[in-house]
Every structure is written in structure tokens, then in C-alpha cells.
N, C-alpha and C. Protein backbone atom coordinates (compact mmCIF):
# COMPACT_ATOMS: atom_id res chain seq x y z
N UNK A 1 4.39 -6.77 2.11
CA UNK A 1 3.02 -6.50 1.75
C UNK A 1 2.54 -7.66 0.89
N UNK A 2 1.06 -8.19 0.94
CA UNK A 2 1.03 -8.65 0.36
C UNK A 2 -0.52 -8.75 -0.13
N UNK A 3 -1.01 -8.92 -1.33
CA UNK A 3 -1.84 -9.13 -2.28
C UNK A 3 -2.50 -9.81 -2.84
N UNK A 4 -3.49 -9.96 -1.68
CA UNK A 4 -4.40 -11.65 -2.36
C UNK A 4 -5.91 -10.90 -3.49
N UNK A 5 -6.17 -11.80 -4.04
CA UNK A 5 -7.19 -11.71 -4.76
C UNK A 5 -7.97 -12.47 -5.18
N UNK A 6 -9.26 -13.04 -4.76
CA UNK A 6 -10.00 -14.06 -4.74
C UNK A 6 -11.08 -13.60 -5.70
N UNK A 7 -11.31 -14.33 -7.16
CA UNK A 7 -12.66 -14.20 -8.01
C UNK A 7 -12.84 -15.56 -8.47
N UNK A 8 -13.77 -15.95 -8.73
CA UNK A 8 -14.32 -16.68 -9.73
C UNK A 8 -13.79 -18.01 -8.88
N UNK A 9 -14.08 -18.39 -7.99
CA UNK A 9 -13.35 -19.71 -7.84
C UNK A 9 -11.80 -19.74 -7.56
N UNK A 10 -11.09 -18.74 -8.10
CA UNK A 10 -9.50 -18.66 -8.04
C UNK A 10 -9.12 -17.79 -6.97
N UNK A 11 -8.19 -18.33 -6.45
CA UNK A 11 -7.26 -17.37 -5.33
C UNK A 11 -6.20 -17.05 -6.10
N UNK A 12 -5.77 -15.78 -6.19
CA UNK A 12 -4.43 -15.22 -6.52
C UNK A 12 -3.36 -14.55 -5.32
N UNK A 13 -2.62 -15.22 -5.27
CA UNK A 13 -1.70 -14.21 -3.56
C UNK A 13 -0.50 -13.70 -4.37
N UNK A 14 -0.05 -12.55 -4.04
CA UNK A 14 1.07 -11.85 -4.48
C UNK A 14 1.76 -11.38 -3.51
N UNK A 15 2.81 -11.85 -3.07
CA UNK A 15 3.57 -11.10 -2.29
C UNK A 15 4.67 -10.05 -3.09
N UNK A 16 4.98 -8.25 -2.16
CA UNK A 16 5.24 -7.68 -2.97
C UNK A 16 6.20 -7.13 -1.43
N UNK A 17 7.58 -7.16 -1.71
CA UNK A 17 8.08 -6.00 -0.78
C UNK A 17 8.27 -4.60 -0.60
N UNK A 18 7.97 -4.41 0.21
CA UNK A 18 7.89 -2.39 0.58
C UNK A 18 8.75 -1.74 -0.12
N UNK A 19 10.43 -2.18 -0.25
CA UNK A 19 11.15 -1.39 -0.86
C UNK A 19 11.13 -1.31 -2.46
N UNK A 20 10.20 -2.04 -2.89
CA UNK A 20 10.24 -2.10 -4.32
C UNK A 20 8.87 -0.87 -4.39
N UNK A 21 7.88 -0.98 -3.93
CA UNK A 21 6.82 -0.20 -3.91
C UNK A 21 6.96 0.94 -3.68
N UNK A 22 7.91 1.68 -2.70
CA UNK A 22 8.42 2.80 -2.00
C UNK A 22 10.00 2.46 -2.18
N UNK A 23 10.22 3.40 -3.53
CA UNK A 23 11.53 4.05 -3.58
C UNK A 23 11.71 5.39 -4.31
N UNK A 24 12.78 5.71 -4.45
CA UNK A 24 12.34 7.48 -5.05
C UNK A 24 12.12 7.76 -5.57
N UNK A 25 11.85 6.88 -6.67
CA UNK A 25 10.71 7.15 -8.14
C UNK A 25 9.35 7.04 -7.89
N UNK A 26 8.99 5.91 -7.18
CA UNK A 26 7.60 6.03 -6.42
C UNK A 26 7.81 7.35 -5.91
N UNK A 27 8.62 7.82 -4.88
CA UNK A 27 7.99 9.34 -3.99
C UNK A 27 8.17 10.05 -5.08
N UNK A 28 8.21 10.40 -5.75
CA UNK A 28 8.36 11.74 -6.89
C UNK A 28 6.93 11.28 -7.13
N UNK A 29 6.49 10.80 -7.84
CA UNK A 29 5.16 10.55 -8.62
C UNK A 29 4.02 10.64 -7.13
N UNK A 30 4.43 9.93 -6.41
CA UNK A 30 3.25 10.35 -5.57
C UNK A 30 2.82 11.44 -4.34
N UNK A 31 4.45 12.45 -4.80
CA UNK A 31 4.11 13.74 -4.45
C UNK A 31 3.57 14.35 -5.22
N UNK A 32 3.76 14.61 -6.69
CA UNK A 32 3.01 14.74 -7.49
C UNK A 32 1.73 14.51 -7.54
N UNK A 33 1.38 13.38 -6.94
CA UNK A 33 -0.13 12.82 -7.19
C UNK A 33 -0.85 13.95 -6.10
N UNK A 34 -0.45 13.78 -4.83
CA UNK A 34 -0.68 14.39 -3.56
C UNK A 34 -1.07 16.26 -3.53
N UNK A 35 0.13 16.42 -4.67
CA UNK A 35 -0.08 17.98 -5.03
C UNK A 35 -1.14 17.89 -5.52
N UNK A 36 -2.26 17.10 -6.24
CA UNK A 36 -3.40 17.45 -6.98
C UNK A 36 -4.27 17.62 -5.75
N UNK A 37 -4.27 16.93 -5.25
CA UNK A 37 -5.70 16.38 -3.90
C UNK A 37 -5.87 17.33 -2.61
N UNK A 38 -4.56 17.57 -2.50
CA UNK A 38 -4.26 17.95 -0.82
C UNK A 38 -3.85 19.37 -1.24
N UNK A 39 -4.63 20.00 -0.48
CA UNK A 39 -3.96 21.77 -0.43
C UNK A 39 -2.90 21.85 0.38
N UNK A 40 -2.26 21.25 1.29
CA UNK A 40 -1.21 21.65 2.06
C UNK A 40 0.28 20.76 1.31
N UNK A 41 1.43 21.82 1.66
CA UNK A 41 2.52 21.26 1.32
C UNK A 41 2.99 20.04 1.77
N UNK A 42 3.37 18.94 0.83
CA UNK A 42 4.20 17.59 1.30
C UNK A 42 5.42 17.20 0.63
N UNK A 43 6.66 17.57 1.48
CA UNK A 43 8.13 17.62 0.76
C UNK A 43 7.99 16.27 0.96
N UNK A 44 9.16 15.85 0.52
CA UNK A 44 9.96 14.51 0.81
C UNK A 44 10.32 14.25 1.82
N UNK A 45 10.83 15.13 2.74
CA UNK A 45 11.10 14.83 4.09
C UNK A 45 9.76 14.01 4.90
N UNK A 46 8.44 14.34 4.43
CA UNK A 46 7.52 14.00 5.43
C UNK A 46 7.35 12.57 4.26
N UNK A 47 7.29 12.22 2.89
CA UNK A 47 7.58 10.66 2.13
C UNK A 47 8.41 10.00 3.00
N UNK A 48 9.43 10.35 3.28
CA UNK A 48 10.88 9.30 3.81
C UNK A 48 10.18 9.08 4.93
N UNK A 49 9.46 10.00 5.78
CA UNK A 49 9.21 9.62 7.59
C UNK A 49 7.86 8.74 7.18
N UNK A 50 7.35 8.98 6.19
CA UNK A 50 6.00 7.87 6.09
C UNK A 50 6.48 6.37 5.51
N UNK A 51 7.53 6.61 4.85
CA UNK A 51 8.26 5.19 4.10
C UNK A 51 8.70 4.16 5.76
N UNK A 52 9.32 4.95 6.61
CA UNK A 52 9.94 4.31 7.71
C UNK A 52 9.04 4.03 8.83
N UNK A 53 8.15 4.93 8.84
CA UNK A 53 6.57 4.17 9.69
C UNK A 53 6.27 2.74 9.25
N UNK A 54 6.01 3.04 7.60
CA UNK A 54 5.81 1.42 7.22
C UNK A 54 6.34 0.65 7.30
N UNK A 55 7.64 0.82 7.50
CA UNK A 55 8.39 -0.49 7.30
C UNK A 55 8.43 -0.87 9.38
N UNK A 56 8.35 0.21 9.86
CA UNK A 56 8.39 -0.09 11.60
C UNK A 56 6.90 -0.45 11.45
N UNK A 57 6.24 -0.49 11.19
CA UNK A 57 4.20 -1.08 11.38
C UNK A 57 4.67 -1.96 11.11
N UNK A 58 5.65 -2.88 9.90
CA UNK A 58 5.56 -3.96 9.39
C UNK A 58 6.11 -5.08 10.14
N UNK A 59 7.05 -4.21 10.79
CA UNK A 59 7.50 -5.44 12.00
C UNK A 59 6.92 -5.38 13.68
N UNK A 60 6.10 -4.35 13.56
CA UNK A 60 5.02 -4.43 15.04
C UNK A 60 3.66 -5.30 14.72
N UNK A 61 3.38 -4.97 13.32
CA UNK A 61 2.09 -5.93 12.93
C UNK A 61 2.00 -6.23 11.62
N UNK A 62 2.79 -7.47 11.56
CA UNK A 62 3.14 -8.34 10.53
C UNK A 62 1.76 -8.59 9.59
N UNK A 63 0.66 -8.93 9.90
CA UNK A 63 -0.65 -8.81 9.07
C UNK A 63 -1.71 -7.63 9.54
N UNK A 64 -0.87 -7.26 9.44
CA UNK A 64 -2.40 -5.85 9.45
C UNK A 64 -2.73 -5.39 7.94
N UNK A 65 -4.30 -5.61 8.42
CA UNK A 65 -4.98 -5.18 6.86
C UNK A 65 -5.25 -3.94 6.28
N UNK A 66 -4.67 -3.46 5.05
CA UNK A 66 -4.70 -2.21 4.59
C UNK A 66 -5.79 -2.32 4.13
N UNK A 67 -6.44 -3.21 3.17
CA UNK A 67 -7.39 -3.17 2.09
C UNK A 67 -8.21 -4.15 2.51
N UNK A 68 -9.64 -4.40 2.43
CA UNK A 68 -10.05 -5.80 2.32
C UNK A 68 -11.62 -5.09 1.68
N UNK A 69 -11.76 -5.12 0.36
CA UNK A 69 -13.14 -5.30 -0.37
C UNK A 69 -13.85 -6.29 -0.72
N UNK A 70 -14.96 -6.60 -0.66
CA UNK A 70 -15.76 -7.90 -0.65
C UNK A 70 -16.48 -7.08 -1.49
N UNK A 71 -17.22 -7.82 -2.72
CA UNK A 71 -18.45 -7.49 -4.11
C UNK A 71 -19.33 -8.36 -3.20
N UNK A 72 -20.38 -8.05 -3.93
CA UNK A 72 -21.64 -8.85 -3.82
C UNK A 72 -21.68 -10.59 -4.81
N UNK A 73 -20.47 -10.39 -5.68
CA UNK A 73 -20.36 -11.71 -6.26
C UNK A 73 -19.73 -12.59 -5.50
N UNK A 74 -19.00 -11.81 -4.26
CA UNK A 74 -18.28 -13.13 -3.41
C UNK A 74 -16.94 -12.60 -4.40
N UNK A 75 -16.29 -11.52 -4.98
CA UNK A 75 -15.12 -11.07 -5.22
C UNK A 75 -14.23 -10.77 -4.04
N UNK A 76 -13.23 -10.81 -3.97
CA UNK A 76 -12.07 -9.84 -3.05
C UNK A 76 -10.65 -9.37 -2.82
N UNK A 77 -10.83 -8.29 -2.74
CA UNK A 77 -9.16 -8.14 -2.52
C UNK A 77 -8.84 -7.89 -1.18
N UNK A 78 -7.88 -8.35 -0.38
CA UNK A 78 -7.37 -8.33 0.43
C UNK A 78 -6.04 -7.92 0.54
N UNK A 79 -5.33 -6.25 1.06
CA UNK A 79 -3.95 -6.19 1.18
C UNK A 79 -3.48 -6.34 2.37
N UNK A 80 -2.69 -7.11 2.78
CA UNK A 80 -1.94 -6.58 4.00
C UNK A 80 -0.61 -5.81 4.03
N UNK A 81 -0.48 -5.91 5.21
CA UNK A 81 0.93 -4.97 5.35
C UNK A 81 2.26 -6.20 5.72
């Protein structure tokens, strides 16, 4: 994954790998998060099958864009996968 960010004249790129982002301290907290939002149940079993989608998307489509916001100042973030 990775993490560009363009303001002011500056480009910032961050590359960040999946397994650092998604591991089981991440899924605890963002089942947690999920329990606030979503009325239906989401164990871990259905985290792990969404962790392994991503990482199979990541090698069917190496830049596919998760994120891309543009401001009116000419700001942006751009994530890919």
C-alpha cells in the first residue's frame, strides 16, 4: 500500500505494507470500531477472509486506487493498494 500526499508544492510518498497495517491488534480495534457503525455481527473469521482478499487484490492489481481526494487548493491524497 502506498501513501502519497501532495500539498503546498511538496510531494510526500509513503510506502506502507499490508501486514503491518492488518495484524491482530489492528483486527481487535477495528472490530470494535465496526461494532459502533454496523448493526450486524462481524467475528474475526469474516477480518481474516477480508485481510486475505487484500493481500490477493494486491497481487491481481498492483495499483489500484483506494483513496484519491483532490481540495480546491490543488491538495491530495492518493492511496493505493
Amino acid at each position: 500500500m502506498r501513501i502519497k500526499v501532495e500539498a503546498e508544492g511538496h510531494c510526500f510518498a509513503l510506502p506502507v505494507p499490508l501486514s503491518i497495517i492488518i495484524n491482530g491488534f489492528t483486527a481487535k480495534i477495528i472490530k470494535i470500531c465496526i461494532k459502533k457503525y454496523v448493526p450486524f455481527s462481524f467475528s474475526g473469521k469474516h477480518l481474516l477472509v477480508l485481510v486475505k482478499e487484500l493481500k490477493r487484490a494486491k497481487k491481481n492489481f498492483p495499483n489500484l486506487v483506494l483513496v484519491d481526494v483532490k481540495t480546491s487548493n490543488g491538495e491530495r491524497v492518493l492511496i493505493t493498494l
